[in-house]
PDB file of N, CA and C in Angstrom:
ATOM      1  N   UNK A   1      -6.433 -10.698  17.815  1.00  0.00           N
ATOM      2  CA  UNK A   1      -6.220  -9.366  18.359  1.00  0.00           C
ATOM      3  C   UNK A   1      -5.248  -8.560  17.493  1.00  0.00           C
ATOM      4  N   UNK A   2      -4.477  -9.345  17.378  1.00  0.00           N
ATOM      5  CA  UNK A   2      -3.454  -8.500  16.569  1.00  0.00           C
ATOM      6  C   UNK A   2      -3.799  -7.875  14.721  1.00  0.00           C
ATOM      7  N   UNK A   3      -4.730  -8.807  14.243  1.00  0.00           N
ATOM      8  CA  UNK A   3      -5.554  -8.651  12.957  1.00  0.00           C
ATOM      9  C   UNK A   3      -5.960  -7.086  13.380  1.00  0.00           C
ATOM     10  N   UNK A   4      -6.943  -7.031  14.721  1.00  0.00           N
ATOM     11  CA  UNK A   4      -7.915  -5.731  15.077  1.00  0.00           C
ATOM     12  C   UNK A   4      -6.697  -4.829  15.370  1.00  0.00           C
ATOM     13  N   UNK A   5      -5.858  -5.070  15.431  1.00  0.00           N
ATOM     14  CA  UNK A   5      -4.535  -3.867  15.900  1.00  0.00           C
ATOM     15  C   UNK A   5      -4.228  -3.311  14.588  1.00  0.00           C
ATOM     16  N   UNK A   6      -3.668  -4.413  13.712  1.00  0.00           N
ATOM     17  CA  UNK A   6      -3.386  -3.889  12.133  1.00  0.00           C
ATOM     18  C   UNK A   6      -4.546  -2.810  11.533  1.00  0.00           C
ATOM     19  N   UNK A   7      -5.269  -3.617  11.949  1.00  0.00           N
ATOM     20  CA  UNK A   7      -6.794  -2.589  10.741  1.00  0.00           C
ATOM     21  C   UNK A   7      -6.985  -1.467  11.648  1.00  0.00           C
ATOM     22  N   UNK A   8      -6.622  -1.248  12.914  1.00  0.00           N
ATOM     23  CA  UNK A   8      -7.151   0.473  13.452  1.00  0.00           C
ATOM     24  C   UNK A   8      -5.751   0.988  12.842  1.00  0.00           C
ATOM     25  N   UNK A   9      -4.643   0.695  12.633  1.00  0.00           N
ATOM     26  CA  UNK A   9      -3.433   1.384  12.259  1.00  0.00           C
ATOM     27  C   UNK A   9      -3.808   2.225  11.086  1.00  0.00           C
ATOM     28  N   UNK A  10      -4.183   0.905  10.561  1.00  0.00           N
ATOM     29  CA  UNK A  10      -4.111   1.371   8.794  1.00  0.00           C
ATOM     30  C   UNK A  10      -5.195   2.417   8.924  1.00  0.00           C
ATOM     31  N   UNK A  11      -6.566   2.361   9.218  1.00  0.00           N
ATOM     32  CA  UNK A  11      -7.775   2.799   9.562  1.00  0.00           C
ATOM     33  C   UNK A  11      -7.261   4.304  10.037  1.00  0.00           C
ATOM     34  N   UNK A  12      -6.390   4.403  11.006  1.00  0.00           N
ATOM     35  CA  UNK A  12      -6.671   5.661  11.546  1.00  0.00           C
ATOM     36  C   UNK A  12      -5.375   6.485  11.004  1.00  0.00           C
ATOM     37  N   UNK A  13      -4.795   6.173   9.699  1.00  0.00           N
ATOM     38  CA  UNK A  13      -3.705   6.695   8.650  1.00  0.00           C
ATOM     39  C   UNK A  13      -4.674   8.038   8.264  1.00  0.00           C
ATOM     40  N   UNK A  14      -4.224   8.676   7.492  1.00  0.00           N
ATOM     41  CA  UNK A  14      -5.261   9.804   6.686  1.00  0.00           C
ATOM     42  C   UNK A  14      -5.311   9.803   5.299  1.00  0.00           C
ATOM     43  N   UNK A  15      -4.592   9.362   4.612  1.00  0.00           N
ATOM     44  CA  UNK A  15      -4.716   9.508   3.141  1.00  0.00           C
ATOM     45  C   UNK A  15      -4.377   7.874   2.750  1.00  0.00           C
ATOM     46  N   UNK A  16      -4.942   7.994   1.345  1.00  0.00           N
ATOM     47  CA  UNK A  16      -5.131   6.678   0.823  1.00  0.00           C
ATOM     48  C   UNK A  16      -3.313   6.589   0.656  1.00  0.00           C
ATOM     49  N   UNK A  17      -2.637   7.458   0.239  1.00  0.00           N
ATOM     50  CA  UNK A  17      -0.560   7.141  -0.065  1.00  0.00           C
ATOM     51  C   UNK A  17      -0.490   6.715   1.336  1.00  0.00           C
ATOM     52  N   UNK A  18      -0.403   6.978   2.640  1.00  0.00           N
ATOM     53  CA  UNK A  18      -0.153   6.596   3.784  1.00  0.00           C
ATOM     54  C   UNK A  18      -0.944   5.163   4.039  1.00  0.00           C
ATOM     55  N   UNK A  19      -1.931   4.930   3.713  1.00  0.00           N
ATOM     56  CA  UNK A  19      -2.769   3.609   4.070  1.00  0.00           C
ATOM     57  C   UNK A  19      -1.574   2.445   3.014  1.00  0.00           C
ATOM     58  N   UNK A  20      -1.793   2.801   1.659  1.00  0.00           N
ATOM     59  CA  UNK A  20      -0.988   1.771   0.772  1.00  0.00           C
ATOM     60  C   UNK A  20       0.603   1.465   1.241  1.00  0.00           C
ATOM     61  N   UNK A  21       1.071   2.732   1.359  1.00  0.00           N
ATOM     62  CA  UNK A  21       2.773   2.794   1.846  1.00  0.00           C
ATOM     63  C   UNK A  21       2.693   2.126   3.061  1.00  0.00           C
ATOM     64  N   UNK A  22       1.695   1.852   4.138  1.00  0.00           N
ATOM     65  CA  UNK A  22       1.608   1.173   5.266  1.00  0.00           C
ATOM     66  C   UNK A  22       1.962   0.027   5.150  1.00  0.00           C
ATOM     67  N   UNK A  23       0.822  -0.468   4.321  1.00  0.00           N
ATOM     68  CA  UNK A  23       0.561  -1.931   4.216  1.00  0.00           C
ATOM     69  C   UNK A  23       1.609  -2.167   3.183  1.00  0.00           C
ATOM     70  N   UNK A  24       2.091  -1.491   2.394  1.00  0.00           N
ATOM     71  CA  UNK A  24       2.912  -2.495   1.460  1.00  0.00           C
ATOM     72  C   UNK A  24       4.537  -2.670   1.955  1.00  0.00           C
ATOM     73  N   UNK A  25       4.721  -1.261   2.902  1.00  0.00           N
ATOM     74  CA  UNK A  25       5.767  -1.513   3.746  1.00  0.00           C
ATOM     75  C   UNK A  25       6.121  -2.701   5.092  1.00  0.00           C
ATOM     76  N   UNK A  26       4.802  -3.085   6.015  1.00  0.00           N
ATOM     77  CA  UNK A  26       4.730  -3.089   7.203  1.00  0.00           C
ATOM     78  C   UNK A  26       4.052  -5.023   7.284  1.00  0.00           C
ATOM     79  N   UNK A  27       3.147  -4.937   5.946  1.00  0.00           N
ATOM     80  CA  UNK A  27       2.223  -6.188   5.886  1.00  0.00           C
ATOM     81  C   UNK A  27       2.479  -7.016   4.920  1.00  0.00           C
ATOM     82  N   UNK A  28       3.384  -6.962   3.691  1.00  0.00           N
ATOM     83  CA  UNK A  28       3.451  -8.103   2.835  1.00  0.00           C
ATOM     84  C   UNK A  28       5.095  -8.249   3.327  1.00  0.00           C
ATOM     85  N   UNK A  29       5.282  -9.223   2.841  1.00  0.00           N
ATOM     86  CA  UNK A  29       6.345 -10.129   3.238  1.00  0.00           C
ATOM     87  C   UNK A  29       6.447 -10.370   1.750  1.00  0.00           C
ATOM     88  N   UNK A  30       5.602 -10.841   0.557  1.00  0.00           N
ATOM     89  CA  UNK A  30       6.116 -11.517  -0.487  1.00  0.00           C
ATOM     90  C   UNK A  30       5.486 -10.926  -1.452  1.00  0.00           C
ATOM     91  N   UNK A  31       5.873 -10.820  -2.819  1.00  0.00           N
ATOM     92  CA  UNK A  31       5.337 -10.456  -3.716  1.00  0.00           C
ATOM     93  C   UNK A  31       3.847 -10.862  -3.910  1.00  0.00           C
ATOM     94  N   UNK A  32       3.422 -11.746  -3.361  1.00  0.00           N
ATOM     95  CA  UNK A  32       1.860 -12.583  -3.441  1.00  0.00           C
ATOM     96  C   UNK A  32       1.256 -11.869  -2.784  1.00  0.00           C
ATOM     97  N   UNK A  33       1.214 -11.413  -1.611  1.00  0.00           N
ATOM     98  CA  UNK A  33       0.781 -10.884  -0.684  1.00  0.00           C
ATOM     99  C   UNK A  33       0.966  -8.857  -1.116  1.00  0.00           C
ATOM    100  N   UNK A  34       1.141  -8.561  -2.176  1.00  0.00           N
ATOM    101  CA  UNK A  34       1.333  -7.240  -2.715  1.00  0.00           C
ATOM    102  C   UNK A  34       0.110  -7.265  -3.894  1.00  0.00           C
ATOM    103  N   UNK A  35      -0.797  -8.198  -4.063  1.00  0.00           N
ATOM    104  CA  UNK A  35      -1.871  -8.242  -4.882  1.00  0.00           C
ATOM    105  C   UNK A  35      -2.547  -7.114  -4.935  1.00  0.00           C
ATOM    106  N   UNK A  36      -3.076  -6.491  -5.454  1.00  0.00           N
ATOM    107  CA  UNK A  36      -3.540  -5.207  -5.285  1.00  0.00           C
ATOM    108  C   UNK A  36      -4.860  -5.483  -4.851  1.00  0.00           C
ATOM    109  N   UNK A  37      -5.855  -6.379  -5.602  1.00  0.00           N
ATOM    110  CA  UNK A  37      -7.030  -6.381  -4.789  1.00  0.00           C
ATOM    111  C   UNK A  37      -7.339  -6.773  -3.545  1.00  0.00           C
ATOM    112  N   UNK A  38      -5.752  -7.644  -2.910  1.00  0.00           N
ATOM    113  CA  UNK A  38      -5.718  -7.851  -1.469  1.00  0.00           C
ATOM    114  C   UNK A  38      -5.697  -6.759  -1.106  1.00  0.00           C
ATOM    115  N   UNK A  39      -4.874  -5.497  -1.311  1.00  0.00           N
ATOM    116  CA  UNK A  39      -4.703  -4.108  -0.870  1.00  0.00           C
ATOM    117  C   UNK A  39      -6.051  -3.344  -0.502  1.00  0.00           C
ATOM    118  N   UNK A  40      -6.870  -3.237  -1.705  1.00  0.00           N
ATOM    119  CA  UNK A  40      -7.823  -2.589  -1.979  1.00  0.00           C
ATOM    120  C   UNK A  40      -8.708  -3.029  -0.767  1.00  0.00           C
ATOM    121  N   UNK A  41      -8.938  -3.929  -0.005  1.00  0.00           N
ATOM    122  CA  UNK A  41      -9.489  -4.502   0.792  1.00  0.00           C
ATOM    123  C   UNK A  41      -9.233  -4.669   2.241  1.00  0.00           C
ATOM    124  N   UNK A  42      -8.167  -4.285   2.292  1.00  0.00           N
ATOM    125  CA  UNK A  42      -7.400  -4.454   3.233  1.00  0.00           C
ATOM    126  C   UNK A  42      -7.446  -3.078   3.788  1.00  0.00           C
ATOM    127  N   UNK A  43      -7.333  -2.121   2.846  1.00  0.00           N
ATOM    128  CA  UNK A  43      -7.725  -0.809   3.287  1.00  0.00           C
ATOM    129  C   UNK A  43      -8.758   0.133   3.157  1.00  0.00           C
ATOM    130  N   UNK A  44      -9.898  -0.407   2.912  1.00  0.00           N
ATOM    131  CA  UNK A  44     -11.153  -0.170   2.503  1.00  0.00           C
ATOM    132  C   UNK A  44     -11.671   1.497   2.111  1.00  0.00           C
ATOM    133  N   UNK A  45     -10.311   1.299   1.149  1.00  0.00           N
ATOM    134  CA  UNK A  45     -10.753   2.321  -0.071  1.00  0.00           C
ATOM    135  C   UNK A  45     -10.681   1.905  -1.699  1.00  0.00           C
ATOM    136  N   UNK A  46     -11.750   2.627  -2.238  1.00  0.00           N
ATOM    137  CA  UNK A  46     -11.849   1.867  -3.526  1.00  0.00           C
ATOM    138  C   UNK A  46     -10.934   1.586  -4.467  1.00  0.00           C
ATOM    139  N   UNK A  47     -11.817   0.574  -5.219  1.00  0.00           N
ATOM    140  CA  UNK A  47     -10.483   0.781  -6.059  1.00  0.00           C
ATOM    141  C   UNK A  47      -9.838   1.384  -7.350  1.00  0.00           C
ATOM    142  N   UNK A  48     -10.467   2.581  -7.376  1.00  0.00           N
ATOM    143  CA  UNK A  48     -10.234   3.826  -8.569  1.00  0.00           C
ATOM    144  C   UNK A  48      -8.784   4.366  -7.460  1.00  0.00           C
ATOM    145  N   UNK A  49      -9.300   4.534  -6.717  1.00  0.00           N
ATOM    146  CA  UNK A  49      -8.356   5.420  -5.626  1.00  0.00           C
ATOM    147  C   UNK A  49      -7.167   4.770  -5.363  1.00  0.00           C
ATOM    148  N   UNK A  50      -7.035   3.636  -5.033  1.00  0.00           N
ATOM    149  CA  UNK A  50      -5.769   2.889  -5.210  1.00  0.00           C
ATOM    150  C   UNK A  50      -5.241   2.857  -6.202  1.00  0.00           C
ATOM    151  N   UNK A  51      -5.907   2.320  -7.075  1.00  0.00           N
ATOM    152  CA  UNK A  51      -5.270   2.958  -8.517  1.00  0.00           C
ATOM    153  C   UNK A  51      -4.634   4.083  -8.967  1.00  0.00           C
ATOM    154  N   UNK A  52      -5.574   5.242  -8.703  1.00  0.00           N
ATOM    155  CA  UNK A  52      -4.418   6.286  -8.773  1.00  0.00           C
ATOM    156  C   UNK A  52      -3.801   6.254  -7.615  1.00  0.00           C
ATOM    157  N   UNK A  53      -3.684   5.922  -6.485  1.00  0.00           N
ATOM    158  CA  UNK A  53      -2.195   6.181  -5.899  1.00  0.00           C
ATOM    159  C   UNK A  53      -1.335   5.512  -6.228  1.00  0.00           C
ATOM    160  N   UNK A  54      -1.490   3.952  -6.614  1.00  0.00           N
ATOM    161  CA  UNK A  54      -0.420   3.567  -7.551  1.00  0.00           C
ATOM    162  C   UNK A  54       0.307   3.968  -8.509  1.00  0.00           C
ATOM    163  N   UNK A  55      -0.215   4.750  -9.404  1.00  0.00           N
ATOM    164  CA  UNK A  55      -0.005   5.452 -10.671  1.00  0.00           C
ATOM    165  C   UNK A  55       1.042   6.556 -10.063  1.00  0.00           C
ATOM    166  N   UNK A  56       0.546   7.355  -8.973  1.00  0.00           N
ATOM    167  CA  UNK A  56       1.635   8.135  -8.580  1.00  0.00           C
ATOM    168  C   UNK A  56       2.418   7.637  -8.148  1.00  0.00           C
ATOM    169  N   UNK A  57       2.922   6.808  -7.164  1.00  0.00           N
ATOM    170  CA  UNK A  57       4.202   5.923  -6.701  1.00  0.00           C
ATOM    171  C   UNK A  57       4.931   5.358  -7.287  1.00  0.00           C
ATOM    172  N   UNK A  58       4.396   4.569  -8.739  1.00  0.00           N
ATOM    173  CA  UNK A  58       5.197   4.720  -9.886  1.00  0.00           C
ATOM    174  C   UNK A  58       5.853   5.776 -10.577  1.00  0.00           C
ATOM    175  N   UNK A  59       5.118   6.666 -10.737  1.00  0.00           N
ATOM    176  CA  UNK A  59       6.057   8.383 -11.452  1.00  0.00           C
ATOM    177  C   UNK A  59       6.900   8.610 -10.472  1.00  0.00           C
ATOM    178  N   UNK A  60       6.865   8.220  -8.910  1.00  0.00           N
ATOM    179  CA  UNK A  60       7.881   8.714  -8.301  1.00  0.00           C
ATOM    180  C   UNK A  60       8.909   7.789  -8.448  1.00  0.00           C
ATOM    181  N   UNK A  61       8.571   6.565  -8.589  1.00  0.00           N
ATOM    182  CA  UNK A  61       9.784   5.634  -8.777  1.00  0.00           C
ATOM    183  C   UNK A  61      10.171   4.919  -7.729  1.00  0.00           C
ATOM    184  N   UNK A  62       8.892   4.673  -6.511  1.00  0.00           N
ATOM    185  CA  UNK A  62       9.023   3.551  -5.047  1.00  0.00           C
ATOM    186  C   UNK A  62       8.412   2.370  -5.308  1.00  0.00           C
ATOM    187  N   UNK A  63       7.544   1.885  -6.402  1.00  0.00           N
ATOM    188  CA  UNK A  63       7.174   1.137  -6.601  1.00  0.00           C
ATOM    189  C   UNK A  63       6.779   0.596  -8.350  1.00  0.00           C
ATOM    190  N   UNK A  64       6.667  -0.653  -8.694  1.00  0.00           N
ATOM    191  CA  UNK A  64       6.339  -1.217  -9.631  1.00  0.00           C
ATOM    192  C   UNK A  64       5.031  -2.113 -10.002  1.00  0.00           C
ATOM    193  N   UNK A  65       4.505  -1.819 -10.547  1.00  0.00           N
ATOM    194  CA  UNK A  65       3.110  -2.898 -10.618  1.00  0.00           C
ATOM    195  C   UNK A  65       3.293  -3.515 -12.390  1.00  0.00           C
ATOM    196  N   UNK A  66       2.973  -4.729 -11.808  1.00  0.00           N
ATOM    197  CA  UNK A  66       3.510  -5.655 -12.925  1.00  0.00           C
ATOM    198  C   UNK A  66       2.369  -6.791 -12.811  1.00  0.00           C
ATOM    199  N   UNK A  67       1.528  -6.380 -13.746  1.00  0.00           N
ATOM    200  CA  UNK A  67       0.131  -7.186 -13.933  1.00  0.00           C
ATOM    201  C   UNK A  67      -0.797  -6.599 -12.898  1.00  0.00           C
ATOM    202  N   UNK A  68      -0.962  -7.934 -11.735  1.00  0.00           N
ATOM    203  CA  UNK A  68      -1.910  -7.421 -10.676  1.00  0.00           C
ATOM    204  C   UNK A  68      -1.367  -7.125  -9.368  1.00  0.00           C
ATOM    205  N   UNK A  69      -0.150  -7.132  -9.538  1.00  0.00           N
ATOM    206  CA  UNK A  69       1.076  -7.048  -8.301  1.00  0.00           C
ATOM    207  C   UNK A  69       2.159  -5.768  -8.237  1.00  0.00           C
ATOM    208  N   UNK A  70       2.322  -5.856  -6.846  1.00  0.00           N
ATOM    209  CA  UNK A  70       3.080  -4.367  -6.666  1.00  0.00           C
ATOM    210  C   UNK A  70       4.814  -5.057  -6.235  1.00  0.00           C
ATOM    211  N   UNK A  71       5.460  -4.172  -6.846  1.00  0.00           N
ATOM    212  CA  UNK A  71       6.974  -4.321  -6.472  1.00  0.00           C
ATOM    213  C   UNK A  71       7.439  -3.006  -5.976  1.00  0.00           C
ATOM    214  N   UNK A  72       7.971  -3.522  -4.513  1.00  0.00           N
ATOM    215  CA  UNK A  72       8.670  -2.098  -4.188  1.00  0.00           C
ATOM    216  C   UNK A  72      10.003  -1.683  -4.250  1.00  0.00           C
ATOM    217  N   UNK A  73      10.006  -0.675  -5.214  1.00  0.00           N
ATOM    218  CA  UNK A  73      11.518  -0.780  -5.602  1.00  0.00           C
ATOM    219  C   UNK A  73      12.698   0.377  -4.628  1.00  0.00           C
ATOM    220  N   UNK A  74      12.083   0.796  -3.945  1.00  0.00           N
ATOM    221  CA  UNK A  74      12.177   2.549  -3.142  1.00  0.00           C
ATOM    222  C   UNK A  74      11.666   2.426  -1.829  1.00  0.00           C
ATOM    223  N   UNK A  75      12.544   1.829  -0.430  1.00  0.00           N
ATOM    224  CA  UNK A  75      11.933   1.263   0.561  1.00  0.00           C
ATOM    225  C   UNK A  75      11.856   2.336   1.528  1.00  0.00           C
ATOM    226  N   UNK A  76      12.511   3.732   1.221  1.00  0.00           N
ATOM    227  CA  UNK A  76      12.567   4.426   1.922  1.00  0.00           C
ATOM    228  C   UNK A  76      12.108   5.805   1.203  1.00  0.00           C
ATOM    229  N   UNK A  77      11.791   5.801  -0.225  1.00  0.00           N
ATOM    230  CA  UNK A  77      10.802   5.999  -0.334  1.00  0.00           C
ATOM    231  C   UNK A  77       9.264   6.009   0.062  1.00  0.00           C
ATOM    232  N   UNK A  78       8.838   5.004   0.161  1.00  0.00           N
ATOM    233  CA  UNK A  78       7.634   4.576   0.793  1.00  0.00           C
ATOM    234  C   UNK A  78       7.566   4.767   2.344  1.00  0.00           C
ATOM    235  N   UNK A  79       8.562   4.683   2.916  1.00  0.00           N
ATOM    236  CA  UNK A  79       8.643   5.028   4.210  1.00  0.00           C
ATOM    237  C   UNK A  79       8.782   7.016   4.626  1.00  0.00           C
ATOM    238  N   UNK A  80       8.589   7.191   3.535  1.00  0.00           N
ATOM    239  CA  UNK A  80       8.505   8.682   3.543  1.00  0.00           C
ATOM    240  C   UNK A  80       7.552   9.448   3.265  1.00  0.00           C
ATOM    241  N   UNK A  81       6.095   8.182   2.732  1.00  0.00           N
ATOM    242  CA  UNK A  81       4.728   8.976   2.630  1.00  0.00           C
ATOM    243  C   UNK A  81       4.376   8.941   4.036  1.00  0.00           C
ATOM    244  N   UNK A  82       4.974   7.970   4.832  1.00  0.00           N
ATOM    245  CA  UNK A  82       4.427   8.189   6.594  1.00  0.00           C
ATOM    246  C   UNK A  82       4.780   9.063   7.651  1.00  0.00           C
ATOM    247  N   UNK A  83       5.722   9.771   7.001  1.00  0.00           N
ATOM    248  CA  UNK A  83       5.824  11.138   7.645  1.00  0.00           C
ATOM    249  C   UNK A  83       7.192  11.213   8.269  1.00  0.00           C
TER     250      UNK A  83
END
């Protein structure tokens, strides 16, 4: 139940920065769990589009991607694409 609770959250976000800042705030616990193609999936938008929102969250300076993994360096940053 609680899986189907997570995915209407994320689901009923509006933009792909609010879906990622969700989950990377709310759902990983560890750097492993910040995989991006776990992301990409998790929020079932593609993955050009994650990509560039990554790309922007880096220029802002809330996050780091280092190979295939995201580091968040800006926690309240990211807590500020949610409104």
């Amino acid at each position: 139940m609680a899986k189907v609770t997570k995915k209407i959250e994320i689901l009923s976000l509006k933009t792909v920065r609010e879906k990622l800042a969700y989950l990377l705030l709310y759902n990983s616990s560890s750097l492993n769990e910040n995989k991006i193609s776990l992301l990409v999936n998790k929020i079932s938008v593609s993955r050009e589009a994650v990509s560039r929102e990554i790309s922007k969250m880096q220029i802002d300076g809330v996050i780091r991607k280092k190979d295939n993994y995201i580091e968040i360096l800006d926690k309240e940053g990211l807590e500020s694409y949610l409104g």
